[in-house]
PDB file of N, CA and C in Angstrom:
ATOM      1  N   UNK A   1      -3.934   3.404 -19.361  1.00  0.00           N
ATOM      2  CA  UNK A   1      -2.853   4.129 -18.710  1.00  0.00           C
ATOM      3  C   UNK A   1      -1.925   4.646 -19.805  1.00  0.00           C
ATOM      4  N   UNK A   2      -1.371   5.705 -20.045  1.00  0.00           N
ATOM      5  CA  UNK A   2      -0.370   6.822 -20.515  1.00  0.00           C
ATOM      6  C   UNK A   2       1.053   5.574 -20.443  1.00  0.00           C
ATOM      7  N   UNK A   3       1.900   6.043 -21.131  1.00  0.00           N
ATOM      8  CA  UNK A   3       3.376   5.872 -21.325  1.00  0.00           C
ATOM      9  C   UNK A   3       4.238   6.385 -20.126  1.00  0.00           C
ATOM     10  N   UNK A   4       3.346   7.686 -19.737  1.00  0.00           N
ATOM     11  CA  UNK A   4       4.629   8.361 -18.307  1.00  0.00           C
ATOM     12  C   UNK A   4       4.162   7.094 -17.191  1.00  0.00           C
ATOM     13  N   UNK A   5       3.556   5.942 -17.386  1.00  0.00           N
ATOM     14  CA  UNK A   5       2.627   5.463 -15.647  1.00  0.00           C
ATOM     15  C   UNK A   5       2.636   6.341 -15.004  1.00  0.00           C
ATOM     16  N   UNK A   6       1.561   7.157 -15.600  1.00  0.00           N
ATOM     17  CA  UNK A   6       1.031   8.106 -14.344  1.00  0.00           C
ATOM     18  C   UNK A   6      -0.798   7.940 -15.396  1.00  0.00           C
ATOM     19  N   UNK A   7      -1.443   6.911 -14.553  1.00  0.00           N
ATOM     20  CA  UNK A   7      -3.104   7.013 -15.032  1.00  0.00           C
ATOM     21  C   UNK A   7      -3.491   8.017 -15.190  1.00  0.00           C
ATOM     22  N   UNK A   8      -4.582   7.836 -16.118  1.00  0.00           N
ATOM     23  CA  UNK A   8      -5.319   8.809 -16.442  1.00  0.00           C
ATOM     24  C   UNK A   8      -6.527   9.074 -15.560  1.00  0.00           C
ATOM     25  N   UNK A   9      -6.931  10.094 -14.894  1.00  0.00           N
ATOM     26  CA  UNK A   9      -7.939  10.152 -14.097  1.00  0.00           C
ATOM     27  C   UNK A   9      -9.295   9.468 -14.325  1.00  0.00           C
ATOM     28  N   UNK A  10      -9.681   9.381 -15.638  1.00  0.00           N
ATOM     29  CA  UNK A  10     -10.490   8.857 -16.186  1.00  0.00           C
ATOM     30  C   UNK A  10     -10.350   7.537 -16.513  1.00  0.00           C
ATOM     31  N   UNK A  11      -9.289   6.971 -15.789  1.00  0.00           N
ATOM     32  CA  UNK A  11      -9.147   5.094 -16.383  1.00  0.00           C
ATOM     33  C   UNK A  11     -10.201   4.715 -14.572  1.00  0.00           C
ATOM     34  N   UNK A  12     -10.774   3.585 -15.190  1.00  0.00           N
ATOM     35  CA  UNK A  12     -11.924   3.024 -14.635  1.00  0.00           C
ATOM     36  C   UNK A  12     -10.984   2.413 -13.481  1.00  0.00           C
ATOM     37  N   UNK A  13      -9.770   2.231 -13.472  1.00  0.00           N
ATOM     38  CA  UNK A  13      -8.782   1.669 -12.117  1.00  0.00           C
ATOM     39  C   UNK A  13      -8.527   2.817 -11.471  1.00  0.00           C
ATOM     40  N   UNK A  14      -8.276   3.688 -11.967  1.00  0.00           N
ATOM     41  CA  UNK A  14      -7.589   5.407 -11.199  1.00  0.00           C
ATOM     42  C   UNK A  14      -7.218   5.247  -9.798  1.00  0.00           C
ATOM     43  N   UNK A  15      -8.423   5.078  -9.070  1.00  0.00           N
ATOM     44  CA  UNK A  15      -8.851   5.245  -7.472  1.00  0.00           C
ATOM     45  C   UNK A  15      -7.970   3.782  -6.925  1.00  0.00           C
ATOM     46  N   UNK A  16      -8.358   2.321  -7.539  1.00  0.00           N
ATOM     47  CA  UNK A  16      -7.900   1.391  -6.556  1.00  0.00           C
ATOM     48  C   UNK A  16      -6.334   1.735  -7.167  1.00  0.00           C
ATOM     49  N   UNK A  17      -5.848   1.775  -8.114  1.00  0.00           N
ATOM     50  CA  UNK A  17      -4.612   1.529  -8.471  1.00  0.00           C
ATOM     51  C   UNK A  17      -3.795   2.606  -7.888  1.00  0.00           C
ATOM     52  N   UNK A  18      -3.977   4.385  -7.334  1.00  0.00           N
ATOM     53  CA  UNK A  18      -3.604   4.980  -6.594  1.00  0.00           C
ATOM     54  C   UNK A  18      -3.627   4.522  -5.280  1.00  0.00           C
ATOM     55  N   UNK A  19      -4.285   3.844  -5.285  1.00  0.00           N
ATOM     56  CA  UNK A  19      -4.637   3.047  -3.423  1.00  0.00           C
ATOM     57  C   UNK A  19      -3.569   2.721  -3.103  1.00  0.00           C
ATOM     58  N   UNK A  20      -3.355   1.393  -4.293  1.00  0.00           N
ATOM     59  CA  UNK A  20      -2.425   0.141  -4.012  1.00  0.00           C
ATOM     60  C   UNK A  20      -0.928   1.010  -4.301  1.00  0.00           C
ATOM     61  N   UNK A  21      -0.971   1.910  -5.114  1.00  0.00           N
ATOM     62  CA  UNK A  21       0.377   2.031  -5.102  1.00  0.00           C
ATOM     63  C   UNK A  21       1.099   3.112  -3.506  1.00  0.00           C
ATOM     64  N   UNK A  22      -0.063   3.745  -2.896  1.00  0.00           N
ATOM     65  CA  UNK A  22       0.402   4.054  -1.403  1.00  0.00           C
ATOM     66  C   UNK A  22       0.135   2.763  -0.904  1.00  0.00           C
ATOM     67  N   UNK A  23      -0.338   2.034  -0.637  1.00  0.00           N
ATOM     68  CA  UNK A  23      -0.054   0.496   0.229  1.00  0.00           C
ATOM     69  C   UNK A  23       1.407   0.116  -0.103  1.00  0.00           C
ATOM     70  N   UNK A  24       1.989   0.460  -1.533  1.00  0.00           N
ATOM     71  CA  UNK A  24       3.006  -0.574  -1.705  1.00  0.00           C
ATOM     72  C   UNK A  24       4.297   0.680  -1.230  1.00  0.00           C
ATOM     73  N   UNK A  25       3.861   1.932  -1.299  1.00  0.00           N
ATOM     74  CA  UNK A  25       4.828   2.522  -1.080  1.00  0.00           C
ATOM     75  C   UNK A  25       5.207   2.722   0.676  1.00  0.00           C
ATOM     76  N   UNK A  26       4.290   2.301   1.358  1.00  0.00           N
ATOM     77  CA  UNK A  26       4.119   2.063   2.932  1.00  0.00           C
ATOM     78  C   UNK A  26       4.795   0.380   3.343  1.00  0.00           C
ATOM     79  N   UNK A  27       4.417  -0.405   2.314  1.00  0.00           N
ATOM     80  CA  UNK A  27       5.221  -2.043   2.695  1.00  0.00           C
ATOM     81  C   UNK A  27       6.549  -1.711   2.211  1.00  0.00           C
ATOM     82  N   UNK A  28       6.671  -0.740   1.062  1.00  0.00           N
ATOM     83  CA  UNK A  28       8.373  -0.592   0.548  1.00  0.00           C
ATOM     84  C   UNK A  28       9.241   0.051   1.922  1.00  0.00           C
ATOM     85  N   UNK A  29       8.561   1.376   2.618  1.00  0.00           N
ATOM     86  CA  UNK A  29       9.293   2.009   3.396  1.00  0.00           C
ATOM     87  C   UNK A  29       9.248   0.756   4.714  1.00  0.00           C
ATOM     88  N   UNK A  30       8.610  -0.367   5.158  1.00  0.00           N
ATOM     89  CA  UNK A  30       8.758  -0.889   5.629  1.00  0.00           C
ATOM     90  C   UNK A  30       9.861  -2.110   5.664  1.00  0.00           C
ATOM     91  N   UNK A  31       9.634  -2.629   4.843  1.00  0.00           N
ATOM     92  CA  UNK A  31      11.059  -3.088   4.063  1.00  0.00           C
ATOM     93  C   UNK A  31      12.119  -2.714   4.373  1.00  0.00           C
ATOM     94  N   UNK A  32      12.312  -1.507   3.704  1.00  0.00           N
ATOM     95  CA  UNK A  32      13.507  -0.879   3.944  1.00  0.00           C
ATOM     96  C   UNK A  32      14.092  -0.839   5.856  1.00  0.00           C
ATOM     97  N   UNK A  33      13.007  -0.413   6.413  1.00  0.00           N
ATOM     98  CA  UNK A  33      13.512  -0.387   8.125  1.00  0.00           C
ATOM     99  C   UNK A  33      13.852  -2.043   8.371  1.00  0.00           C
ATOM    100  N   UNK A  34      12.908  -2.900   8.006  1.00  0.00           N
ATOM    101  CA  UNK A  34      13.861  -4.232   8.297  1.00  0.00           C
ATOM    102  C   UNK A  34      15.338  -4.216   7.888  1.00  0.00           C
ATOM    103  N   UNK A  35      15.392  -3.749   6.433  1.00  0.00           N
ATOM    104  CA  UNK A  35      16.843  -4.152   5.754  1.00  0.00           C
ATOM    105  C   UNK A  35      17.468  -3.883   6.592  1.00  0.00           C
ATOM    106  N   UNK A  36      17.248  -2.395   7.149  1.00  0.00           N
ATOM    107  CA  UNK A  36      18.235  -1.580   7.860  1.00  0.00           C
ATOM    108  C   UNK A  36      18.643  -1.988   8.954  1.00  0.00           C
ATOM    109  N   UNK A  37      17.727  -2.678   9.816  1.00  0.00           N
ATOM    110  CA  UNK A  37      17.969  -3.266  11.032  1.00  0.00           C
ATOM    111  C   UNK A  37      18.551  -4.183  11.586  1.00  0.00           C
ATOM    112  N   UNK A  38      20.134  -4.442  12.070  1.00  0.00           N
ATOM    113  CA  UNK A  38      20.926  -5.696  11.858  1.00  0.00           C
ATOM    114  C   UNK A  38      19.928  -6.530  13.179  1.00  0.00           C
ATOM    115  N   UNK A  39      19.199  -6.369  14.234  1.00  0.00           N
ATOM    116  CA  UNK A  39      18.466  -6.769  14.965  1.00  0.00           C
ATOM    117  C   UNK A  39      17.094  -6.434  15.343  1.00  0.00           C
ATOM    118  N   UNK A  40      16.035  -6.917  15.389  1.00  0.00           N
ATOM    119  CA  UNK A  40      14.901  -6.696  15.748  1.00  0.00           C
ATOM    120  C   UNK A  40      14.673  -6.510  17.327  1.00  0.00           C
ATOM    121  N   UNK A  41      13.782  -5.746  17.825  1.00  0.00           N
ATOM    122  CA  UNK A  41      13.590  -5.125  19.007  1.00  0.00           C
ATOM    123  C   UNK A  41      11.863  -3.996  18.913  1.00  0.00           C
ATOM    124  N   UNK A  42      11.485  -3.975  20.122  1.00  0.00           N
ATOM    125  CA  UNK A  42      10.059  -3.930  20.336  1.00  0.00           C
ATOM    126  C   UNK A  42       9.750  -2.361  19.922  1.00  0.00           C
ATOM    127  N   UNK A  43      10.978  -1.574  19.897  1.00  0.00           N
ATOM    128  CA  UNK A  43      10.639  -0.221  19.119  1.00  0.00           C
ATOM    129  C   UNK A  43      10.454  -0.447  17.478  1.00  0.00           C
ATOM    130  N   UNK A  44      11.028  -1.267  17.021  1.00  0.00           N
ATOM    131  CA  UNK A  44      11.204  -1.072  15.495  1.00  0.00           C
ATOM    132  C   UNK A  44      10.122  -2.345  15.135  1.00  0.00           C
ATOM    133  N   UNK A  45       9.506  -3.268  16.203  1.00  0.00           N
ATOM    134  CA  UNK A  45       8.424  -3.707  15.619  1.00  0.00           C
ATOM    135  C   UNK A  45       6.716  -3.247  15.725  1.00  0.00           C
ATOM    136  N   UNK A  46       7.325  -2.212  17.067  1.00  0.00           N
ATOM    137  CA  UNK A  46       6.088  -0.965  16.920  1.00  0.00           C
ATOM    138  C   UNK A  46       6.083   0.259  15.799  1.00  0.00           C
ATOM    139  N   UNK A  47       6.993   0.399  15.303  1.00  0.00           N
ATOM    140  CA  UNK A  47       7.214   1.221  14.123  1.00  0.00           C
ATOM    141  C   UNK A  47       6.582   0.505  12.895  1.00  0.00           C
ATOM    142  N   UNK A  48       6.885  -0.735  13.122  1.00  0.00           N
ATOM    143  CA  UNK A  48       6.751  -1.722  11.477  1.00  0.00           C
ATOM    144  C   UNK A  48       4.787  -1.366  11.803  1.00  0.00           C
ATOM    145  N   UNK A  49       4.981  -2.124  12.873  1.00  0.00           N
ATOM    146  CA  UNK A  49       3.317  -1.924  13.218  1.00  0.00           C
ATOM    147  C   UNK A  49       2.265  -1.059  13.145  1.00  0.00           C
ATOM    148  N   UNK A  50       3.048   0.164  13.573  1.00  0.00           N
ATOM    149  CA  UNK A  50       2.283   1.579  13.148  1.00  0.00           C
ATOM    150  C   UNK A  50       2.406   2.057  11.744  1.00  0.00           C
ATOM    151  N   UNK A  51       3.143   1.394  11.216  1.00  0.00           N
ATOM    152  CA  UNK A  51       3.485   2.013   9.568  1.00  0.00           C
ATOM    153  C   UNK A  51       2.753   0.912   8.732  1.00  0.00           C
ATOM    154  N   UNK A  52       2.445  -0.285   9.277  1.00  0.00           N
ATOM    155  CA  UNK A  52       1.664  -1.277   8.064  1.00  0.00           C
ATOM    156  C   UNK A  52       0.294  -1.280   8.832  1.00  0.00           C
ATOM    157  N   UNK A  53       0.003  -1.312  10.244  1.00  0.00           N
ATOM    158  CA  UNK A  53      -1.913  -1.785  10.463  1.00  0.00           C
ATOM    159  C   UNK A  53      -2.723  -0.782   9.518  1.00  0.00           C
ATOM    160  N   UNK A  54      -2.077   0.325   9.350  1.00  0.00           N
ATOM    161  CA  UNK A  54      -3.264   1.337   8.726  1.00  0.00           C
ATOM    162  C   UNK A  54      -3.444   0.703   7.198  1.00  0.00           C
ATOM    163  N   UNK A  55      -2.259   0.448   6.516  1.00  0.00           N
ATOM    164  CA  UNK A  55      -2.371   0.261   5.457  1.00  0.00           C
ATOM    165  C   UNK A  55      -3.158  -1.487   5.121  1.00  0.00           C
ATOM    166  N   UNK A  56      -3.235  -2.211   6.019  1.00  0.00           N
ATOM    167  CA  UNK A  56      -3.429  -3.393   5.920  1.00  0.00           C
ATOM    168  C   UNK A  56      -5.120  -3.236   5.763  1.00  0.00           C
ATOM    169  N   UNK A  57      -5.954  -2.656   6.671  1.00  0.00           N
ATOM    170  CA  UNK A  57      -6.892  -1.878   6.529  1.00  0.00           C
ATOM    171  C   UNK A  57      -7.798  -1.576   4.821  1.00  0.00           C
ATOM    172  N   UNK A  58      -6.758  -0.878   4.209  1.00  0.00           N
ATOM    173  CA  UNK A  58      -6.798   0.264   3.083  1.00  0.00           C
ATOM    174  C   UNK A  58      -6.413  -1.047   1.855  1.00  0.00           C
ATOM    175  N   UNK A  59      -5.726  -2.260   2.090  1.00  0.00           N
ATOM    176  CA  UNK A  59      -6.056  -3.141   1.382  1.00  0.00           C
ATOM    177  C   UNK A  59      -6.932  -4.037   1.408  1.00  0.00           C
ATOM    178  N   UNK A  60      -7.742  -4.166   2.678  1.00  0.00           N
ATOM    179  CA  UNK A  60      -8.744  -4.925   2.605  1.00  0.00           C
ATOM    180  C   UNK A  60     -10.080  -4.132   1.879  1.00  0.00           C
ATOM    181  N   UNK A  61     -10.107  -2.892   2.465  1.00  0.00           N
ATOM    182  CA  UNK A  61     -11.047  -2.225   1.349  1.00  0.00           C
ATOM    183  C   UNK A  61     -11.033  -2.361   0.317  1.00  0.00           C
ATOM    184  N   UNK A  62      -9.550  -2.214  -0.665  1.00  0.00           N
ATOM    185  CA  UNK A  62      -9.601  -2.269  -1.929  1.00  0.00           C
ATOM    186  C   UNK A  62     -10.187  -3.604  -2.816  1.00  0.00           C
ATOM    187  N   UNK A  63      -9.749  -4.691  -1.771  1.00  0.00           N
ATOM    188  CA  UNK A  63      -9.871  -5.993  -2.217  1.00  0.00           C
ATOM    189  C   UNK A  63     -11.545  -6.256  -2.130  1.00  0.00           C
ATOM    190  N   UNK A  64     -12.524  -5.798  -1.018  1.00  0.00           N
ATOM    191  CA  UNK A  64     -13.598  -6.045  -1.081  1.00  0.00           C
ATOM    192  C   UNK A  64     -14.326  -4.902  -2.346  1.00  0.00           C
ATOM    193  N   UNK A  65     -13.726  -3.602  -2.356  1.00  0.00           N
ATOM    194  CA  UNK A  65     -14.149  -2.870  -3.469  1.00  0.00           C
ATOM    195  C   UNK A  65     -14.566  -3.247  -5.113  1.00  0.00           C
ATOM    196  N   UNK A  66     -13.019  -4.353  -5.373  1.00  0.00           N
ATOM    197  CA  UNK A  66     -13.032  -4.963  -5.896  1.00  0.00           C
ATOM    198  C   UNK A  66     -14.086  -6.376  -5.945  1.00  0.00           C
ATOM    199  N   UNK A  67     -14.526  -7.029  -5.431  1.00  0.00           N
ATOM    200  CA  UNK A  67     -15.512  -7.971  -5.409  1.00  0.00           C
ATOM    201  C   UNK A  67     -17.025  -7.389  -5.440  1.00  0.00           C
ATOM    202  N   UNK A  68     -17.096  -6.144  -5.287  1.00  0.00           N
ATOM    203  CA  UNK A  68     -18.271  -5.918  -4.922  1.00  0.00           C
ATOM    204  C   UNK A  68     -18.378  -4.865  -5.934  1.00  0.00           C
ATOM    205  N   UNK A  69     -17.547  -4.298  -6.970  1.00  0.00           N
ATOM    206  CA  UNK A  69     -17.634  -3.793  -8.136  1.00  0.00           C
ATOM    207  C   UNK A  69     -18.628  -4.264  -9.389  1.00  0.00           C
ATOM    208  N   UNK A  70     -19.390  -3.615  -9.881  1.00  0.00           N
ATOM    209  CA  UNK A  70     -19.744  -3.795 -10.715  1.00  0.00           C
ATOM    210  C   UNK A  70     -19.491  -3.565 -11.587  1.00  0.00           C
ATOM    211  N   UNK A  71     -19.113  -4.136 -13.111  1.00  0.00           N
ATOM    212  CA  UNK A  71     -18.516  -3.216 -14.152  1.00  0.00           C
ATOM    213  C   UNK A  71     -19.927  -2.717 -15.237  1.00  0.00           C
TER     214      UNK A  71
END
């Protein structure tokens, strides 16, 4: 990886490490709606819900990608 952290297309992580960093940028914006929320309620835990199942998904891929990698 470069000095700007921005990978090089050609680093052998490229693909999972772009993955993970939209997973983390989907648990961050999630985060943030808890912070924001002085109470929890069934709209904002269908929001949390619709904003993390996809991504929960997109880390289990990565994680089996990872095991099943060959180097």
């Amino acid at each position: 990886m470069n000095n700007n952290q921005i990978p090089d297309p050609a680093w052998d992580y490229y693909i999972i490490w772009h993955s993970c960093q939209h997973i983390k940028a989907k648990i961050d914006e999630a985060l943030k709606i808890m912070n924001d929320s002085e109470y929890a309620n069934k709209e904002i835990d269908k929001e949390l819900y619709d904003l993390l199942d996809p991504v929960s998904d997109n880390l289990i891929e990565v994680i089996q990608k990872l095991k099943h990698d060959d180097h």
